[in-house]
PDB file of N, CA and C in Angstrom:
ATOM      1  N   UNK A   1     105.248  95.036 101.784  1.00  0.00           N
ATOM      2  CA  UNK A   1     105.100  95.925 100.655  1.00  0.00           C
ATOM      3  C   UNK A   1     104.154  97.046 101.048  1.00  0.00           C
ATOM      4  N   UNK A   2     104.701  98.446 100.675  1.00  0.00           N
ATOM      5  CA  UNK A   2     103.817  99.500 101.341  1.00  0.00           C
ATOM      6  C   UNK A   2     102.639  99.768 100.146  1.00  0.00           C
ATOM      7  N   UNK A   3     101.304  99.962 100.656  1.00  0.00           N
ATOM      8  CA  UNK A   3     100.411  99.956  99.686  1.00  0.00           C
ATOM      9  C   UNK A   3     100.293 101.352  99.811  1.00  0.00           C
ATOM     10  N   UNK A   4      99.410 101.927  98.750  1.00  0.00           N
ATOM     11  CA  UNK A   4      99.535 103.603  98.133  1.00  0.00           C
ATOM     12  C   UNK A   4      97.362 103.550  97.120  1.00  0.00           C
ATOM     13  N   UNK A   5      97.361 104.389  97.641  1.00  0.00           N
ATOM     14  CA  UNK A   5      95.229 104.381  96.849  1.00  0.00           C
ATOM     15  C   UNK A   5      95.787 104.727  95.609  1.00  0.00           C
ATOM     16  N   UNK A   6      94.586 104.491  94.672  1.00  0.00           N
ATOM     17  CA  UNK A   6      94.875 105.266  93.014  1.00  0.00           C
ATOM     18  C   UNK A   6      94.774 106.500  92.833  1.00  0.00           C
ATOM     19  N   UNK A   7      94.325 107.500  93.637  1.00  0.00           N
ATOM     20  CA  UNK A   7      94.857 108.841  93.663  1.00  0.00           C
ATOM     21  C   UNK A   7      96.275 109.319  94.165  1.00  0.00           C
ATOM     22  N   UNK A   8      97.111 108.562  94.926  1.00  0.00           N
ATOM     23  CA  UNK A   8      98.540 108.503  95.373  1.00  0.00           C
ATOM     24  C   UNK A   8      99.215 108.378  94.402  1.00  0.00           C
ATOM     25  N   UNK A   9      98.392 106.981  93.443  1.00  0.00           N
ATOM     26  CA  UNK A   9      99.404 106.600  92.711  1.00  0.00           C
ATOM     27  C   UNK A   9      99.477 107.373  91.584  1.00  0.00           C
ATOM     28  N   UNK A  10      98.295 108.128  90.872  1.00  0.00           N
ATOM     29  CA  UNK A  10      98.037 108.799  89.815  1.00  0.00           C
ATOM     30  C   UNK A  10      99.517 110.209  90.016  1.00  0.00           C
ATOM     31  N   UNK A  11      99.137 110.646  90.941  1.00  0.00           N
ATOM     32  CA  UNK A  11     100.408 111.767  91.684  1.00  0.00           C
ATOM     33  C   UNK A  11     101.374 111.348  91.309  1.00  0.00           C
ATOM     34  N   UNK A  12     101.543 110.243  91.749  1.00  0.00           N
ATOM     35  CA  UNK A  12     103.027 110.183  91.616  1.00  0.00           C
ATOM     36  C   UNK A  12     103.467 109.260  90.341  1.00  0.00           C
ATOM     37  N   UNK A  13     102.802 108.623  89.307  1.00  0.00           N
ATOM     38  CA  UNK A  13     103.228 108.926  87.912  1.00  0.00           C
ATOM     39  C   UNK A  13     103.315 110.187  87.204  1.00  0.00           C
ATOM     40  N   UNK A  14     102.293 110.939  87.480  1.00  0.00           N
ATOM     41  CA  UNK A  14     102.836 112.402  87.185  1.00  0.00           C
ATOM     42  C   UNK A  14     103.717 113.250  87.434  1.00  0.00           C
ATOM     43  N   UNK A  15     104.492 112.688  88.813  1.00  0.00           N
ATOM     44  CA  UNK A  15     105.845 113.688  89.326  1.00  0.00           C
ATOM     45  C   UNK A  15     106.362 112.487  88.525  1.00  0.00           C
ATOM     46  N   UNK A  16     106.527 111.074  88.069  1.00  0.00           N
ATOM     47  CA  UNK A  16     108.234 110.357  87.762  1.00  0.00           C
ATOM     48  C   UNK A  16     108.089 110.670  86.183  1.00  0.00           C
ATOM     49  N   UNK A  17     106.809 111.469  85.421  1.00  0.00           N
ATOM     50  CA  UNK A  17     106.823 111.639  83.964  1.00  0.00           C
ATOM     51  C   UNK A  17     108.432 111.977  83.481  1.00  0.00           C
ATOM     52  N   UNK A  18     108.471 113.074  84.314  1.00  0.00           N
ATOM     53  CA  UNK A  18     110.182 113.939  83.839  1.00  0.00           C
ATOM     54  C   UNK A  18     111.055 113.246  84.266  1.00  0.00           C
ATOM     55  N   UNK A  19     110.912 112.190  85.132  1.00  0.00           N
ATOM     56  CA  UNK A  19     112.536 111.631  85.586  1.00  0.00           C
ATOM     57  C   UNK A  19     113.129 110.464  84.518  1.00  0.00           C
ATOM     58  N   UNK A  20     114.360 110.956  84.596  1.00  0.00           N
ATOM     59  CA  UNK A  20     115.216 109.939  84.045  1.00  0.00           C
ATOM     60  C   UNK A  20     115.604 108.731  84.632  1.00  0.00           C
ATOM     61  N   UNK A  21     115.565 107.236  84.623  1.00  0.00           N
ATOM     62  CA  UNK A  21     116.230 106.401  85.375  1.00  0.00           C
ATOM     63  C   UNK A  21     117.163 106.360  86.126  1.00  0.00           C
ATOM     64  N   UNK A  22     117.418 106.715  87.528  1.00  0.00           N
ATOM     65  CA  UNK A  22     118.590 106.558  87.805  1.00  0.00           C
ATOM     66  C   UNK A  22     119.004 105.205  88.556  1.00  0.00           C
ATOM     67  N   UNK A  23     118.798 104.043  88.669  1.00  0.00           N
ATOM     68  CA  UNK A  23     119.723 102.411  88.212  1.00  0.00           C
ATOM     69  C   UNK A  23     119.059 101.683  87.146  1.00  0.00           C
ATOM     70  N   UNK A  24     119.821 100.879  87.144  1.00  0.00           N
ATOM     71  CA  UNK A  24     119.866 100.108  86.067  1.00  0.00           C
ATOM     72  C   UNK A  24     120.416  98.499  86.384  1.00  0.00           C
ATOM     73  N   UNK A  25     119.240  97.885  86.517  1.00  0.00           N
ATOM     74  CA  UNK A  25     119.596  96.714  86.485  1.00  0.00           C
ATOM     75  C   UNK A  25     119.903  95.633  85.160  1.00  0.00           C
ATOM     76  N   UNK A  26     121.100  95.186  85.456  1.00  0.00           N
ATOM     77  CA  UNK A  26     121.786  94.426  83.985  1.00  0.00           C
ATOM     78  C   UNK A  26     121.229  93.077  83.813  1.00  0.00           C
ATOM     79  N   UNK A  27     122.011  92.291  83.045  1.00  0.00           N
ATOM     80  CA  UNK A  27     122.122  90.527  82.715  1.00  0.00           C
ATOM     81  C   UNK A  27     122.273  89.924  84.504  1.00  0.00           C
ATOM     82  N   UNK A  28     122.849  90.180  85.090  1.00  0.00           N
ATOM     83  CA  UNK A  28     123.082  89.591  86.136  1.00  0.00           C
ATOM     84  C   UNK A  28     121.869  89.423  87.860  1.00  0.00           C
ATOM     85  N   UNK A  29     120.534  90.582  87.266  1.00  0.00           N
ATOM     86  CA  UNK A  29     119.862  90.392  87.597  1.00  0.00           C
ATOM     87  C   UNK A  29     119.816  91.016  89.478  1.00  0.00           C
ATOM     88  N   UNK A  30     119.012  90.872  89.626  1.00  0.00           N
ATOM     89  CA  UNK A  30     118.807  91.830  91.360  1.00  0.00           C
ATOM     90  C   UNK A  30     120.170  91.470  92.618  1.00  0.00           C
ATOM     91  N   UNK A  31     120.876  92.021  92.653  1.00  0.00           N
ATOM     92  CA  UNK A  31     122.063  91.750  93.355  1.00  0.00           C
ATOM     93  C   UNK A  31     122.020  92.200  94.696  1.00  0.00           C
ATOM     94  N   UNK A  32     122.889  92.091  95.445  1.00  0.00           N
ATOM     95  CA  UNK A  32     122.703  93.067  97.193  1.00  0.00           C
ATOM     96  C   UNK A  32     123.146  94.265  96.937  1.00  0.00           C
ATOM     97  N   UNK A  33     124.615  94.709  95.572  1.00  0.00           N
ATOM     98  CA  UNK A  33     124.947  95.718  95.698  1.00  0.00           C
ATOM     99  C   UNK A  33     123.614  96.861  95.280  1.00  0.00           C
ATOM    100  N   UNK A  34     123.216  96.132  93.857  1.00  0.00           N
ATOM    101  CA  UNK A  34     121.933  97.009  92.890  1.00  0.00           C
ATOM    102  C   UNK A  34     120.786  96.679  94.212  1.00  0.00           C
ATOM    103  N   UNK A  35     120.575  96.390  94.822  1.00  0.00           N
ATOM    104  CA  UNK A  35     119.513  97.132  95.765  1.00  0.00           C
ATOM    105  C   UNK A  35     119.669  97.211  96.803  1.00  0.00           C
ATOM    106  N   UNK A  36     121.075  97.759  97.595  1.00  0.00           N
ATOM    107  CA  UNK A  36     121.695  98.437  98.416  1.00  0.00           C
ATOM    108  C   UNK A  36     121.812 100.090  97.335  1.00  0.00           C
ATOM    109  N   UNK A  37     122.280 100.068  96.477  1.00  0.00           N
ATOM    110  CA  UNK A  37     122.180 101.260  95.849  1.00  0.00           C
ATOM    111  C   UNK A  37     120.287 102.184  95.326  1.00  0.00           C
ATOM    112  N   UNK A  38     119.873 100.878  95.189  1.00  0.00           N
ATOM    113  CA  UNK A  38     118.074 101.227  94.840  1.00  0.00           C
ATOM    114  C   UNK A  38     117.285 101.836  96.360  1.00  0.00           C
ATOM    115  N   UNK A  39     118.341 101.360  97.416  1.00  0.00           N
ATOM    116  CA  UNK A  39     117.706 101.477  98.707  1.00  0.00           C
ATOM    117  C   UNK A  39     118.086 103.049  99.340  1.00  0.00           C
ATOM    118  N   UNK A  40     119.755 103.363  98.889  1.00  0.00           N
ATOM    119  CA  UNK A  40     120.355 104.587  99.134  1.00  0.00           C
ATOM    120  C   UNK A  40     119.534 105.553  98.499  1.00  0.00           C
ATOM    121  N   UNK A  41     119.137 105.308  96.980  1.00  0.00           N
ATOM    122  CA  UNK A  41     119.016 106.087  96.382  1.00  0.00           C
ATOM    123  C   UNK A  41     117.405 106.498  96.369  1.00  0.00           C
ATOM    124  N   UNK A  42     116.514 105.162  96.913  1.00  0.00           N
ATOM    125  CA  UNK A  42     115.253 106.045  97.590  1.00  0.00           C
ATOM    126  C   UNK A  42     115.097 106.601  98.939  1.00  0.00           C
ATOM    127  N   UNK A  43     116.750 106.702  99.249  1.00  0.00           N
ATOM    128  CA  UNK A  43     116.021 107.654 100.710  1.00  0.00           C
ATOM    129  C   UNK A  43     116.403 108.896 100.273  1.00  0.00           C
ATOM    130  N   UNK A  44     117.001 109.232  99.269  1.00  0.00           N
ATOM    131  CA  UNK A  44     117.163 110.109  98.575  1.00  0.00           C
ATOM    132  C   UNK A  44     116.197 111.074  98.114  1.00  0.00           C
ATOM    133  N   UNK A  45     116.124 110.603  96.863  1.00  0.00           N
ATOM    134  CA  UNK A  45     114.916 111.436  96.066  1.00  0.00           C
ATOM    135  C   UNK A  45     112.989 110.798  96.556  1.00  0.00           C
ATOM    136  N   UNK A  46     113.484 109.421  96.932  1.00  0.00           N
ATOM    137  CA  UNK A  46     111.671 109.091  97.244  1.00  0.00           C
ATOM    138  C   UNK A  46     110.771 108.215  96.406  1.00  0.00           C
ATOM    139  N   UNK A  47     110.800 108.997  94.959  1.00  0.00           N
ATOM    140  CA  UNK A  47     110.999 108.385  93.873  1.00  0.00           C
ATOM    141  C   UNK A  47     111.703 108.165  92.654  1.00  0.00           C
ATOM    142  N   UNK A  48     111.744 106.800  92.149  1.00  0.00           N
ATOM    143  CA  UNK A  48     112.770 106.675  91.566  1.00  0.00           C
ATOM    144  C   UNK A  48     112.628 105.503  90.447  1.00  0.00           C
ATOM    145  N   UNK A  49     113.198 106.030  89.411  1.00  0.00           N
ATOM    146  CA  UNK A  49     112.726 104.885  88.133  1.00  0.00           C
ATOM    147  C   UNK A  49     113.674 103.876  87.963  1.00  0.00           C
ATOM    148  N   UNK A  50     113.526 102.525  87.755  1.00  0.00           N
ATOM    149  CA  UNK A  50     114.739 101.942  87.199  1.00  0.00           C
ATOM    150  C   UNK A  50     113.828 101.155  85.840  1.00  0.00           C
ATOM    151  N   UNK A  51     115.687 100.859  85.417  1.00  0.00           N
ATOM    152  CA  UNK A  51     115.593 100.298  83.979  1.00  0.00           C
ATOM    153  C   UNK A  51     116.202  98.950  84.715  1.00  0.00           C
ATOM    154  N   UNK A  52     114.971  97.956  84.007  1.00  0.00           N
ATOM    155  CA  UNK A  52     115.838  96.401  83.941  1.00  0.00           C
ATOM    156  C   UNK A  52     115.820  95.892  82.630  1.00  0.00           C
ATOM    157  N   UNK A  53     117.104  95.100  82.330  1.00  0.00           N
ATOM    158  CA  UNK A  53     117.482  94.578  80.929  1.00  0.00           C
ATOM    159  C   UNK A  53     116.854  93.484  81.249  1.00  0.00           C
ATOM    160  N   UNK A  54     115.345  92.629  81.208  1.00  0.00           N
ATOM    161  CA  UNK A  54     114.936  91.408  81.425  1.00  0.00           C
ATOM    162  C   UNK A  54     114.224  91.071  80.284  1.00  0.00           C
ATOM    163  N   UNK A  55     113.166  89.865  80.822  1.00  0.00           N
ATOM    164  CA  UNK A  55     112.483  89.694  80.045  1.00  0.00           C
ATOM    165  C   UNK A  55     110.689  90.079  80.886  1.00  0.00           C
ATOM    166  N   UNK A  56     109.637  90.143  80.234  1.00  0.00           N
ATOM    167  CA  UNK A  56     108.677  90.514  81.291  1.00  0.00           C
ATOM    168  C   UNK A  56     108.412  90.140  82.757  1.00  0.00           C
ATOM    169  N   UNK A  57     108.479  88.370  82.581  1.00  0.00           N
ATOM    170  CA  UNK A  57     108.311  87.897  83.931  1.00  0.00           C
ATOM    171  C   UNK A  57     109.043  88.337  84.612  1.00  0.00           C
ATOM    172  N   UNK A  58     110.565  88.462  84.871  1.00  0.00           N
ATOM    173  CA  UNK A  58     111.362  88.595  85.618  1.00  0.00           C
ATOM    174  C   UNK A  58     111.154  89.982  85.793  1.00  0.00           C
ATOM    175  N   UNK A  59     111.049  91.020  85.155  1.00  0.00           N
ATOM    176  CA  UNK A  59     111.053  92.272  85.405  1.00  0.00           C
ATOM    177  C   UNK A  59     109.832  92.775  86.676  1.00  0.00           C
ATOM    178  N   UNK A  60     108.607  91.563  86.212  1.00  0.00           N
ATOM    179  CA  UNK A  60     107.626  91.355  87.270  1.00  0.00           C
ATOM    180  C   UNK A  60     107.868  91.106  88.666  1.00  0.00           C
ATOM    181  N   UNK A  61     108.664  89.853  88.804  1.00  0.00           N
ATOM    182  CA  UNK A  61     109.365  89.403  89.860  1.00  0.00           C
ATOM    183  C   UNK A  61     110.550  90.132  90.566  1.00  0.00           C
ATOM    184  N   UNK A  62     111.018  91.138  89.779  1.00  0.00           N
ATOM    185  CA  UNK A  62     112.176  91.978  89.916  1.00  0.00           C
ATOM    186  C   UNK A  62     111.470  93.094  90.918  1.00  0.00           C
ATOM    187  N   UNK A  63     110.126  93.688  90.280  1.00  0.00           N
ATOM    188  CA  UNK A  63     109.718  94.463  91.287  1.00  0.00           C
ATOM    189  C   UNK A  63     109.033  94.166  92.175  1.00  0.00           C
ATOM    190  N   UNK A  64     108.389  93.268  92.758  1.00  0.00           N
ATOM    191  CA  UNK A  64     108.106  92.720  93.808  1.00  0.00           C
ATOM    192  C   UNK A  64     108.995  92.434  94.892  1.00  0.00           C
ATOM    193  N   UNK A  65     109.812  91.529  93.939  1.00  0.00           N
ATOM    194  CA  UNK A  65     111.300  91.552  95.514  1.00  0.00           C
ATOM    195  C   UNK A  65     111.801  92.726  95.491  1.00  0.00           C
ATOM    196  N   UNK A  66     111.933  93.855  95.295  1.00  0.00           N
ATOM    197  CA  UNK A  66     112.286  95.193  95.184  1.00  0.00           C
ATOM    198  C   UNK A  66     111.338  95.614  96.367  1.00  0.00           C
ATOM    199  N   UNK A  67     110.307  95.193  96.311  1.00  0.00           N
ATOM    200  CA  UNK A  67     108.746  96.213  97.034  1.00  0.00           C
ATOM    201  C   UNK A  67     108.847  95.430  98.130  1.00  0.00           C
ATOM    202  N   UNK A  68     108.879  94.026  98.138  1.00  0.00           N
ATOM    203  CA  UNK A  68     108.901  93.672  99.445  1.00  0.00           C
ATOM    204  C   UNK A  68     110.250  93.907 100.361  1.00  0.00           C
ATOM    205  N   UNK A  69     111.391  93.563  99.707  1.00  0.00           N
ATOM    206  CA  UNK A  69     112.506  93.413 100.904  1.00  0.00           C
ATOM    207  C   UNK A  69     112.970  94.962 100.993  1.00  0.00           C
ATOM    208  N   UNK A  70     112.361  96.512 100.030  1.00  0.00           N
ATOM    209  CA  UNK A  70     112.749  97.498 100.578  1.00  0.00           C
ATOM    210  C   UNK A  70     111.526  98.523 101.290  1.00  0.00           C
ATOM    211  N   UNK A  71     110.094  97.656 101.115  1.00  0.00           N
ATOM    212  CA  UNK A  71     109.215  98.262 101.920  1.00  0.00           C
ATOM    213  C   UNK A  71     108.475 100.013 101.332  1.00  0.00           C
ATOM    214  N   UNK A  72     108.771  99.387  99.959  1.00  0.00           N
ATOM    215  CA  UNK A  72     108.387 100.331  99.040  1.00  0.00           C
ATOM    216  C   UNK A  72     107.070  99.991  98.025  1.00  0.00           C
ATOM    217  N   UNK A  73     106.407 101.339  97.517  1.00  0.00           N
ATOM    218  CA  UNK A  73     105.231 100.735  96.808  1.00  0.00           C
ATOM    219  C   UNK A  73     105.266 100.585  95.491  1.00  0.00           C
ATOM    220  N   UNK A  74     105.101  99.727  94.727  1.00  0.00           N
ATOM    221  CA  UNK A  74     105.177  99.768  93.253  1.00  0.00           C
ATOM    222  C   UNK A  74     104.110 100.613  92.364  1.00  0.00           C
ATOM    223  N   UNK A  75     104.783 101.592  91.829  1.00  0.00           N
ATOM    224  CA  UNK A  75     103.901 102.906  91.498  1.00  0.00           C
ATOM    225  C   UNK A  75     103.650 102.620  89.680  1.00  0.00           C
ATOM    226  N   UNK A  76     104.435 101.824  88.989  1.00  0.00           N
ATOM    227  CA  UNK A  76     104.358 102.031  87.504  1.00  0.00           C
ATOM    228  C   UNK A  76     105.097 101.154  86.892  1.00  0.00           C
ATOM    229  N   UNK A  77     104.455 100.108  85.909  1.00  0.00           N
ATOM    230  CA  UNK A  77     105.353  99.392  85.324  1.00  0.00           C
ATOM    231  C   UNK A  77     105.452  99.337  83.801  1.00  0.00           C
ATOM    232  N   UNK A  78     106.314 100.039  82.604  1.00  0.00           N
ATOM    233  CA  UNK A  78     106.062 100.424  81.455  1.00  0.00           C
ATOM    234  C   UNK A  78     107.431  99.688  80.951  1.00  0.00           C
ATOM    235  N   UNK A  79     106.915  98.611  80.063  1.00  0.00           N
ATOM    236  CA  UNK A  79     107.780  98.057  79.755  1.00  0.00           C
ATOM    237  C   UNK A  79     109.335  97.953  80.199  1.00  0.00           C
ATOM    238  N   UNK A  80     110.360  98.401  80.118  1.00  0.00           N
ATOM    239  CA  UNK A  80     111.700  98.083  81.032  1.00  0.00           C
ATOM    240  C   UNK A  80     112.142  98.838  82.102  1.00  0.00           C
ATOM    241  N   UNK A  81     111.143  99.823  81.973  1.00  0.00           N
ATOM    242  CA  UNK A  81     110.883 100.875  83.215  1.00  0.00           C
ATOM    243  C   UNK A  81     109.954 100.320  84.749  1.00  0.00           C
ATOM    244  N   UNK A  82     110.903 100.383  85.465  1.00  0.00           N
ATOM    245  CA  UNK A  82     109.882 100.367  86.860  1.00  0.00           C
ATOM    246  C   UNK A  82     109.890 101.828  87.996  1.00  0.00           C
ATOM    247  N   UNK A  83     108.904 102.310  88.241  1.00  0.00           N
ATOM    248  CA  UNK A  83     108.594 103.108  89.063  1.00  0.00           C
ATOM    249  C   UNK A  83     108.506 103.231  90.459  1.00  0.00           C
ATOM    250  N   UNK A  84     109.197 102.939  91.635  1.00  0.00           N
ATOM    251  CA  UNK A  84     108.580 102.801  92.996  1.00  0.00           C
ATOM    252  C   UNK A  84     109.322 103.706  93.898  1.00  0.00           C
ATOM    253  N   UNK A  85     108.273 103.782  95.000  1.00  0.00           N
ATOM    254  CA  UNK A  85     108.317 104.817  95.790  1.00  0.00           C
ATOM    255  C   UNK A  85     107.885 104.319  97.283  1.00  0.00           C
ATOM    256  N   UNK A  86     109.131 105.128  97.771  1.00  0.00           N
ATOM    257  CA  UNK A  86     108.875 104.771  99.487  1.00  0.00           C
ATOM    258  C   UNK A  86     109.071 105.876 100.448  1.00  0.00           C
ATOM    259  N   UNK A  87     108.103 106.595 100.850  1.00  0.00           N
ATOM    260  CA  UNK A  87     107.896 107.968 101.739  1.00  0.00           C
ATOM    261  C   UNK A  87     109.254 107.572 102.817  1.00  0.00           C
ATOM    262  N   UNK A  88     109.925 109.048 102.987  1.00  0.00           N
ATOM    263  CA  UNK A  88     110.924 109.474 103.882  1.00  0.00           C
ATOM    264  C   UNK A  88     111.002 110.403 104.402  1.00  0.00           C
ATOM    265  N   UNK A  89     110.224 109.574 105.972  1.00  0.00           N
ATOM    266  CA  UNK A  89     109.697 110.928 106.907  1.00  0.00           C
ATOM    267  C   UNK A  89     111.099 112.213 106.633  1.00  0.00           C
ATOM    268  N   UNK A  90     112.106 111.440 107.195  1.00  0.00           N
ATOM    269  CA  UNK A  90     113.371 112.858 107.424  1.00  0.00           C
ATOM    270  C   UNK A  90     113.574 113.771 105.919  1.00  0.00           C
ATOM    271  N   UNK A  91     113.352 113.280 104.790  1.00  0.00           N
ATOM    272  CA  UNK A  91     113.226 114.285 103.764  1.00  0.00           C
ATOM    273  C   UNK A  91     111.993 114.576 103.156  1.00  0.00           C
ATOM    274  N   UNK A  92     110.974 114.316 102.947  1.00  0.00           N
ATOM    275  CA  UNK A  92     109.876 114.447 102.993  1.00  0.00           C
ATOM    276  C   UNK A  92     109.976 115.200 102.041  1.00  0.00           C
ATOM    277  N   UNK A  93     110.576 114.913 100.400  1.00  0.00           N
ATOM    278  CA  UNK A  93     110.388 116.139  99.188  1.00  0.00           C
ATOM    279  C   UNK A  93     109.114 115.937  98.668  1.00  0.00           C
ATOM    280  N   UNK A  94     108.284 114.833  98.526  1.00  0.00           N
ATOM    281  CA  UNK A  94     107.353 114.569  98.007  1.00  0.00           C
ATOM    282  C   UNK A  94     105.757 114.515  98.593  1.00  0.00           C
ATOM    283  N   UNK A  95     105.417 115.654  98.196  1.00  0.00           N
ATOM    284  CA  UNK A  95     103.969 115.994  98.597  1.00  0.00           C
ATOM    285  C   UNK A  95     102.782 115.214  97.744  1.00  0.00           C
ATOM    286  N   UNK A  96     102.342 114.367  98.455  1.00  0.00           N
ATOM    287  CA  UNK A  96     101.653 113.687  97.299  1.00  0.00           C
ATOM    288  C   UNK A  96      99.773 114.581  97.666  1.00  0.00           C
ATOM    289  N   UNK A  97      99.428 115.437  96.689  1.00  0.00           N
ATOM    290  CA  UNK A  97      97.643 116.300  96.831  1.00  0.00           C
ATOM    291  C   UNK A  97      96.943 115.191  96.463  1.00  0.00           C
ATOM    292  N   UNK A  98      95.444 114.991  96.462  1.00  0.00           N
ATOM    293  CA  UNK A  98      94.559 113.882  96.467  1.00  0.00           C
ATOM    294  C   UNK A  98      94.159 114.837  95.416  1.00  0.00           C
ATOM    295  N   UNK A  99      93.288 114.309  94.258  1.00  0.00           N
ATOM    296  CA  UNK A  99      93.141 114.656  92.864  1.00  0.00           C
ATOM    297  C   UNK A  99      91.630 115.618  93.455  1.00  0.00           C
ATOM    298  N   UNK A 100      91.589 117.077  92.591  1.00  0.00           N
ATOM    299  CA  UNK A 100      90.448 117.827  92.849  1.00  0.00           C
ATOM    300  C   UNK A 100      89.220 117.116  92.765  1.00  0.00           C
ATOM    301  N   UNK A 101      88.399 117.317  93.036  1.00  0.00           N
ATOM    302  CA  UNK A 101      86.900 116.965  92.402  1.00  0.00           C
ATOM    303  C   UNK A 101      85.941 118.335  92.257  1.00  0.00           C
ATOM    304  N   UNK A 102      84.895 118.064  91.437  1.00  0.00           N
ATOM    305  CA  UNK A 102      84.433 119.179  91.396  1.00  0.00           C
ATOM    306  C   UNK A 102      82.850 118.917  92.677  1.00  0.00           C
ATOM    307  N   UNK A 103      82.931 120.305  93.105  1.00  0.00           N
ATOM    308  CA  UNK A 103      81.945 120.315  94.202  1.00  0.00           C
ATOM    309  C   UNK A 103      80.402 120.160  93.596  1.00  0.00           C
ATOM    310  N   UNK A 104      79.690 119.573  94.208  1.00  0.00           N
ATOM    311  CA  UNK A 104      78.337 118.796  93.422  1.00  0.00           C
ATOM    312  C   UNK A 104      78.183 118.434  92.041  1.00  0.00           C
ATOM    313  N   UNK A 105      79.024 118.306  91.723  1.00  0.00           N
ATOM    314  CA  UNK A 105      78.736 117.527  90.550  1.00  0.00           C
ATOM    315  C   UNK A 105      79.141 116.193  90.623  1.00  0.00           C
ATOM    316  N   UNK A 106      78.222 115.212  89.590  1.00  0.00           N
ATOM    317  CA  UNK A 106      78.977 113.748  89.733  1.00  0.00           C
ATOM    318  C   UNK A 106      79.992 113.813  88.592  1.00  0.00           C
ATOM    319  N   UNK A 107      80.688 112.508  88.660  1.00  0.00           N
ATOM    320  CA  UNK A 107      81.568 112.875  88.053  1.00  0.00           C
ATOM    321  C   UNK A 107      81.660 112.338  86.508  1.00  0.00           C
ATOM    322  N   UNK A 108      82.015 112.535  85.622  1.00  0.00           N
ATOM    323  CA  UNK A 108      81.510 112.227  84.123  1.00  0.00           C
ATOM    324  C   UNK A 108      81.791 110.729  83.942  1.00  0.00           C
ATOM    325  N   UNK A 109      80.931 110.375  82.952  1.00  0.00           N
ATOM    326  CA  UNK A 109      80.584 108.936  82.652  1.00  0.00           C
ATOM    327  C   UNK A 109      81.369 108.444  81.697  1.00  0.00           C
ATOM    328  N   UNK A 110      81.820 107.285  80.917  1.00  0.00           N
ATOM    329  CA  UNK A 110      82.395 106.828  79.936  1.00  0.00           C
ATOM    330  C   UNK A 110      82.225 107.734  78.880  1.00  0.00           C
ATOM    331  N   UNK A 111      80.920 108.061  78.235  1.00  0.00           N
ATOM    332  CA  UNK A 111      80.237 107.929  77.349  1.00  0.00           C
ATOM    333  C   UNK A 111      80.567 109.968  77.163  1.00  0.00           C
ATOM    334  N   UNK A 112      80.680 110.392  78.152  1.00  0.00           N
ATOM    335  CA  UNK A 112      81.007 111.690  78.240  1.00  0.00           C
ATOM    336  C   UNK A 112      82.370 112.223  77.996  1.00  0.00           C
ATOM    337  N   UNK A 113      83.377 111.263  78.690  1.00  0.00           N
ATOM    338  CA  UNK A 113      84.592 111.381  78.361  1.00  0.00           C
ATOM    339  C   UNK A 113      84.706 111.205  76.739  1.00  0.00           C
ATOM    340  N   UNK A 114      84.541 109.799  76.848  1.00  0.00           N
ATOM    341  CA  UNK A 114      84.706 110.303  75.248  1.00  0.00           C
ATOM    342  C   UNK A 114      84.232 111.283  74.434  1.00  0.00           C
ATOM    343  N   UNK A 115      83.350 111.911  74.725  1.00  0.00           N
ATOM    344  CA  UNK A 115      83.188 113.052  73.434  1.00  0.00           C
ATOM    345  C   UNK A 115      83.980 114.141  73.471  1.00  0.00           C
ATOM    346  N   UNK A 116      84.752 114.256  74.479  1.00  0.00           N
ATOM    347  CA  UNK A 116      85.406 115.002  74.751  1.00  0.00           C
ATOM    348  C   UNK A 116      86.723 115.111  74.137  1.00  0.00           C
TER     349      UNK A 116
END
């Protein structure tokens, strides 16, 4: 399973905000064809959302064997939505920037955010 820091991952929930699901896993659950197609379709775009019709656990277990046997990182899990992403040197659409910081300053506290 490819691991990704929480500034990688922050990136790249923010690029899959606009995407629409493209598979969909049914009743019949993780198949060779549905992730022979999950596998085509991240060398594709990179990242990529799917919808599973499960129940939580399995949807849990769904993306793990997803992350491990396609060597991808699990970026987001929102109820029947899963998020993951696996860098492709030869298309390389996805630029993932490391989040700004501001120069000498620390960075705001709980207690600051919130008033905000």
């Amino acid at each position: 399973m490819l691991s990704i820091t929480l500034s990688e991952r922050l990136a790249l929930k923010s690029r899959a905000h606009a995407l629409s699901p493209t598979v969909m896993i049914g009743n019949a659950g993780l198949t060779e064809a549905v992730l022979k197609e999950i596998a085509q379709t991240l060398k594709i775009h990179e990242l990529i959302k799917i919808r599973v019709m499960a129940e939580r656990p399995q949807r849990e277990e769904i993306l793990t064997a997803i992350c491990t046997q396609l060597n991808a990182a699990p970026v987001q899990h929102i109820g029947k939505i899963l998020v993951v992403y696996q860098p492709n040197p030869d298309a390389h659409l996805i630029e993932i920037k490391k989040m700004p910081r501001h120069k000498g300053k620390k960075p705001l506290t709980k207690k600051q955010l919130g008033n905000r």
